[in-house]
C-alpha atoms as a PDB file:
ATOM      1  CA  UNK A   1     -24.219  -7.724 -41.222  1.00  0.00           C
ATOM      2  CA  UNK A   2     -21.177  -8.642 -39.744  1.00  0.00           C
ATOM      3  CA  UNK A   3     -20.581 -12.271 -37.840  1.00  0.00           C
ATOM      4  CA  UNK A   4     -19.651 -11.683 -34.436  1.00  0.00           C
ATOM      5  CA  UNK A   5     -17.578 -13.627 -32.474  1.00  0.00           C
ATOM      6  CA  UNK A   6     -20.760 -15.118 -29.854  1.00  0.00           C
ATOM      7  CA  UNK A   7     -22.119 -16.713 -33.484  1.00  0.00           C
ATOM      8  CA  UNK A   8     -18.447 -18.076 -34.475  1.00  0.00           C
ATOM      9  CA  UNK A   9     -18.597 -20.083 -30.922  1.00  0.00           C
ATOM     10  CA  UNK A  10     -21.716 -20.881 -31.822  1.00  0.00           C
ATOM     11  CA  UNK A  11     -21.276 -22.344 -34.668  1.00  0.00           C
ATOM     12  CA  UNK A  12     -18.124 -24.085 -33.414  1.00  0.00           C
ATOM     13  CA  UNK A  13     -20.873 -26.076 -30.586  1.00  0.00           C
ATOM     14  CA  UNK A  14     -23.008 -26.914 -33.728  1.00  0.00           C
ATOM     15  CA  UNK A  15     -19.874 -27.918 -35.581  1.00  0.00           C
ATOM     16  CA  UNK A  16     -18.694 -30.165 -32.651  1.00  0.00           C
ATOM     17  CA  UNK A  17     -22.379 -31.607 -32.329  1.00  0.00           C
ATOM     18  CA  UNK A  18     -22.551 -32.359 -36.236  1.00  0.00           C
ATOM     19  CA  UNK A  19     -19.366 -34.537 -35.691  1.00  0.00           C
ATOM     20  CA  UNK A  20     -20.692 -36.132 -32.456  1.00  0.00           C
ATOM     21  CA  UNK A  21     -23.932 -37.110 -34.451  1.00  0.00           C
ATOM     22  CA  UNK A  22     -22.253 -37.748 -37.745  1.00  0.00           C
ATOM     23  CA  UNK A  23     -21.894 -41.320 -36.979  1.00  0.00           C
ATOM     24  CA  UNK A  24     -25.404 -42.329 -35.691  1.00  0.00           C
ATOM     25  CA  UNK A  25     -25.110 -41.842 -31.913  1.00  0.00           C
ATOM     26  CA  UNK A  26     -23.670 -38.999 -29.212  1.00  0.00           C
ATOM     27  CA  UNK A  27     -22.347 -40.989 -26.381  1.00  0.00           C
ATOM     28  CA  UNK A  28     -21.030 -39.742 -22.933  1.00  0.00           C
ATOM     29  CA  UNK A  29     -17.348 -40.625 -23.852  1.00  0.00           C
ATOM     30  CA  UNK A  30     -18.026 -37.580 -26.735  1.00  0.00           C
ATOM     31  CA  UNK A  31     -19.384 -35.541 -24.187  1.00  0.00           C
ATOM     32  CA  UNK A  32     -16.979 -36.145 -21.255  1.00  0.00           C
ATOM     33  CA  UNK A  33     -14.365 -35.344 -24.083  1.00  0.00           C
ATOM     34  CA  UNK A  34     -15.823 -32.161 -25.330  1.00  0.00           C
ATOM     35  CA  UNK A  35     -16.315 -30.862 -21.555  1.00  0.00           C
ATOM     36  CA  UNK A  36     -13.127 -31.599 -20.556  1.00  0.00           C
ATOM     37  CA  UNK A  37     -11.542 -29.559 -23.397  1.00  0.00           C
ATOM     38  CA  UNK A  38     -13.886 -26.592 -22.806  1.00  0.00           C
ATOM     39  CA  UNK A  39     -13.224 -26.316 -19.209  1.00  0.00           C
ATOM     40  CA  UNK A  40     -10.072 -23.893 -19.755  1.00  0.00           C
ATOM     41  CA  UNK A  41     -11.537 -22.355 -23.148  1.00  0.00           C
ATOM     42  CA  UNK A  42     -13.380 -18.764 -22.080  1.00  0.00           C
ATOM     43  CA  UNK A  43     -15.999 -19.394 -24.428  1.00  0.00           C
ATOM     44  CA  UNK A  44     -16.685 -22.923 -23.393  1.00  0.00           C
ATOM     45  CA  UNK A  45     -20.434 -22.189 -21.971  1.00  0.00           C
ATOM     46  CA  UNK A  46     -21.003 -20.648 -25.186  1.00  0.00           C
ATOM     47  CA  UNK A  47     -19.783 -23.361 -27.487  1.00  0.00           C
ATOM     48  CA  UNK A  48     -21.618 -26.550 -25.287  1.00  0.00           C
ATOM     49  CA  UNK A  49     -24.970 -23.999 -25.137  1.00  0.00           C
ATOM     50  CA  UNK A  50     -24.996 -24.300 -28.709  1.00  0.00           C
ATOM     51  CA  UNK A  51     -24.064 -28.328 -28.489  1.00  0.00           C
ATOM     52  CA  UNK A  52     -26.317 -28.924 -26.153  1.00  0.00           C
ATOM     53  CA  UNK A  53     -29.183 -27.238 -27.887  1.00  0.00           C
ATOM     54  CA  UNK A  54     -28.591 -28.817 -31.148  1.00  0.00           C
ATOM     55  CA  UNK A  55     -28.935 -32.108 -29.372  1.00  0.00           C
ATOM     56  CA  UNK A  56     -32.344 -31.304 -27.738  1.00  0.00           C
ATOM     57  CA  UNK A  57     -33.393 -30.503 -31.052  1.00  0.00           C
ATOM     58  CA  UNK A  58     -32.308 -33.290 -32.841  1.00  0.00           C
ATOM     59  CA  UNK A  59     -31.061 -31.207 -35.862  1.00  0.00           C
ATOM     60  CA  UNK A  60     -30.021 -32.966 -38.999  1.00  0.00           C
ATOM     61  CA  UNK A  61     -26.099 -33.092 -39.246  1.00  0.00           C
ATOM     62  CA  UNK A  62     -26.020 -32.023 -42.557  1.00  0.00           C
ATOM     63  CA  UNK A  63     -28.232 -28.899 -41.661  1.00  0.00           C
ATOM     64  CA  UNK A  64     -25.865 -28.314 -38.597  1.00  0.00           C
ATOM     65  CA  UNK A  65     -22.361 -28.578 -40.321  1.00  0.00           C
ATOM     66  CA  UNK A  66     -23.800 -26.960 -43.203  1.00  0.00           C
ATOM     67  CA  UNK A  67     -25.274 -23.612 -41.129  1.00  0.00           C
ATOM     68  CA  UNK A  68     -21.834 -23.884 -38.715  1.00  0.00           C
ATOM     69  CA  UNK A  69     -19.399 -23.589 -42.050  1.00  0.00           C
ATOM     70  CA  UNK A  70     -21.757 -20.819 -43.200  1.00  0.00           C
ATOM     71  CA  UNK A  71     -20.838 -18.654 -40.480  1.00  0.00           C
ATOM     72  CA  UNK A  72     -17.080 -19.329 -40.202  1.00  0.00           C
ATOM     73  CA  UNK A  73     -16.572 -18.200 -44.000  1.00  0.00           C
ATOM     74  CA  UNK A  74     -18.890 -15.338 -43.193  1.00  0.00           C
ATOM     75  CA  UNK A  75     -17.291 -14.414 -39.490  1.00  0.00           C
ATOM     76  CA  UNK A  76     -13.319 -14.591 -41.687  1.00  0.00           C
ATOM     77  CA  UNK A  77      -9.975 -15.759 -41.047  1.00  0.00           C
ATOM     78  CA  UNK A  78      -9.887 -16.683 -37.602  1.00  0.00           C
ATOM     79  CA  UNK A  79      -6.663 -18.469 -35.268  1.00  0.00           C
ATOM     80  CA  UNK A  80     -10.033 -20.437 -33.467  1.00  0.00           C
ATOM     81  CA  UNK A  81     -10.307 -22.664 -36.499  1.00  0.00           C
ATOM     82  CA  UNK A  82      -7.211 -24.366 -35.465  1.00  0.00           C
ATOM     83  CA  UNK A  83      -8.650 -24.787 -31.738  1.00  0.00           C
ATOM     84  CA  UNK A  84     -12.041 -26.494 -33.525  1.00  0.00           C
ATOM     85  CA  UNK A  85     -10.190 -28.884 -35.699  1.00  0.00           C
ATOM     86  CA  UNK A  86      -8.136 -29.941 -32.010  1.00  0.00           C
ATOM     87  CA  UNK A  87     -11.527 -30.168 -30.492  1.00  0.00           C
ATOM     88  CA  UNK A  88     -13.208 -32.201 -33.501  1.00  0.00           C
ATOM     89  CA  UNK A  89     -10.177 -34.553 -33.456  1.00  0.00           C
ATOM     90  CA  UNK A  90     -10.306 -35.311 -29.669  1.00  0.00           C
ATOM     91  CA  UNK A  91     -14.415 -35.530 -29.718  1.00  0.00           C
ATOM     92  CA  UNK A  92     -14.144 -37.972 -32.752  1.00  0.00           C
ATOM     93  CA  UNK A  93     -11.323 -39.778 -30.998  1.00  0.00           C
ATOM     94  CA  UNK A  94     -12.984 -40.169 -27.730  1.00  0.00           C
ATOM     95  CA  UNK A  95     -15.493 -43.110 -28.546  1.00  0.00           C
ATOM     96  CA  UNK A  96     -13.916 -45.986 -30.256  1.00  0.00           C
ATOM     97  CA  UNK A  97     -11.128 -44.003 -32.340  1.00  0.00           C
ATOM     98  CA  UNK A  98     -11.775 -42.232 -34.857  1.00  0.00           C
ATOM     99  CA  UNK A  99     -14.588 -43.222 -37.676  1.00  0.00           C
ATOM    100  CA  UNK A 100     -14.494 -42.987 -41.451  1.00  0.00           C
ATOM    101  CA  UNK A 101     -17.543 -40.412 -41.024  1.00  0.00           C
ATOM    102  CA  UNK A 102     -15.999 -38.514 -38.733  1.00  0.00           C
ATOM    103  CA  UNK A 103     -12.704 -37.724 -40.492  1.00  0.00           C
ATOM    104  CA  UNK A 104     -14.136 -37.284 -43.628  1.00  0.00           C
ATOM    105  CA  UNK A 105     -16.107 -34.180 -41.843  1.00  0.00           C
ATOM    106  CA  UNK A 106     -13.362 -32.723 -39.846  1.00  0.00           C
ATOM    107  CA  UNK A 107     -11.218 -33.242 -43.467  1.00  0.00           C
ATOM    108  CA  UNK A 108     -14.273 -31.964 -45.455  1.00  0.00           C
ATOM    109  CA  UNK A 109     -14.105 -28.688 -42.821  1.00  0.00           C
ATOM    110  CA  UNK A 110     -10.797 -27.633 -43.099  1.00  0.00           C
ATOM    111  CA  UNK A 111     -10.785 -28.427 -47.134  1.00  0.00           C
ATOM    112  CA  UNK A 112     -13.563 -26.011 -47.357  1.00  0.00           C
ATOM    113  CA  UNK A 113     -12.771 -23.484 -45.180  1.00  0.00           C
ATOM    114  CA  UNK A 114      -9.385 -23.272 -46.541  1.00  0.00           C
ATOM    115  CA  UNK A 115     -10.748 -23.315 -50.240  1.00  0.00           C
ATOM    116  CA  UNK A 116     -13.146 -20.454 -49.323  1.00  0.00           C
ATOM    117  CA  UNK A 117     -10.276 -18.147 -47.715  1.00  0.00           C
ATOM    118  CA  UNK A 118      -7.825 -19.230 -50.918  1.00  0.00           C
ATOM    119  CA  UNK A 119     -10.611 -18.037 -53.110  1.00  0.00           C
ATOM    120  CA  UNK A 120     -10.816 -14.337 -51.925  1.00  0.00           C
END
């Protein structure tokens, strides 16, 4: 079954929330961030849906990043990966710079993703 491109956005909201939550808490600075970003991105209800309903549920980051990376390496190649990595950055940014948890899962991302396409 082929990944379409409603699951890639979703995936990037429950890549964005794993990142949020990666370092214990989601504060309003992360939020304010991510909203602002989405406001001029045409999938941007689409992306904080998925945010959002990660939140509510309280999934476990690992399970989140883990199910999110699952569906970019089976959606493909895609230019949006560059747009999530901006997004991560500026979300991780937002509260207090950047921490050691954070990086290491936007760096962990991109290492994979880019390992996975490499390897086809």
């Amino acid at each position: 079954m082929e990944t379409t491109q409603t699951q890639l956005y979703d995936a990037l909201g429950e890549l964005i929330y794993a990142l949020a939550k990666v370092d214990g808490l989601i504060d309003e600075a992360e939020i304010g961030k991510l909203e602002e970003i989405l406001r001029s991105h045409p999938w941007s209800n689409e992306i904080k849906w998925s945010f959002d309903y990660e939140n509510r549920k309280a999934n476990s980051v690992d399970e989140a990043f883990a199910k999110a990376l699952q569906t970019c390496k089976d959606f493909g190649p895609s230019p949006e990966y560059t747009f999530a990595i901006e997004v991560l950055q500026a979300v991780a940014e937002a509260s207090e710079g950047t921490s050691v948890q954070e990086s290491g899962m936007i760096e962990r991302f991109q290492r994979e993703l880019t390992d996975y396409f490499q390897g086809q």
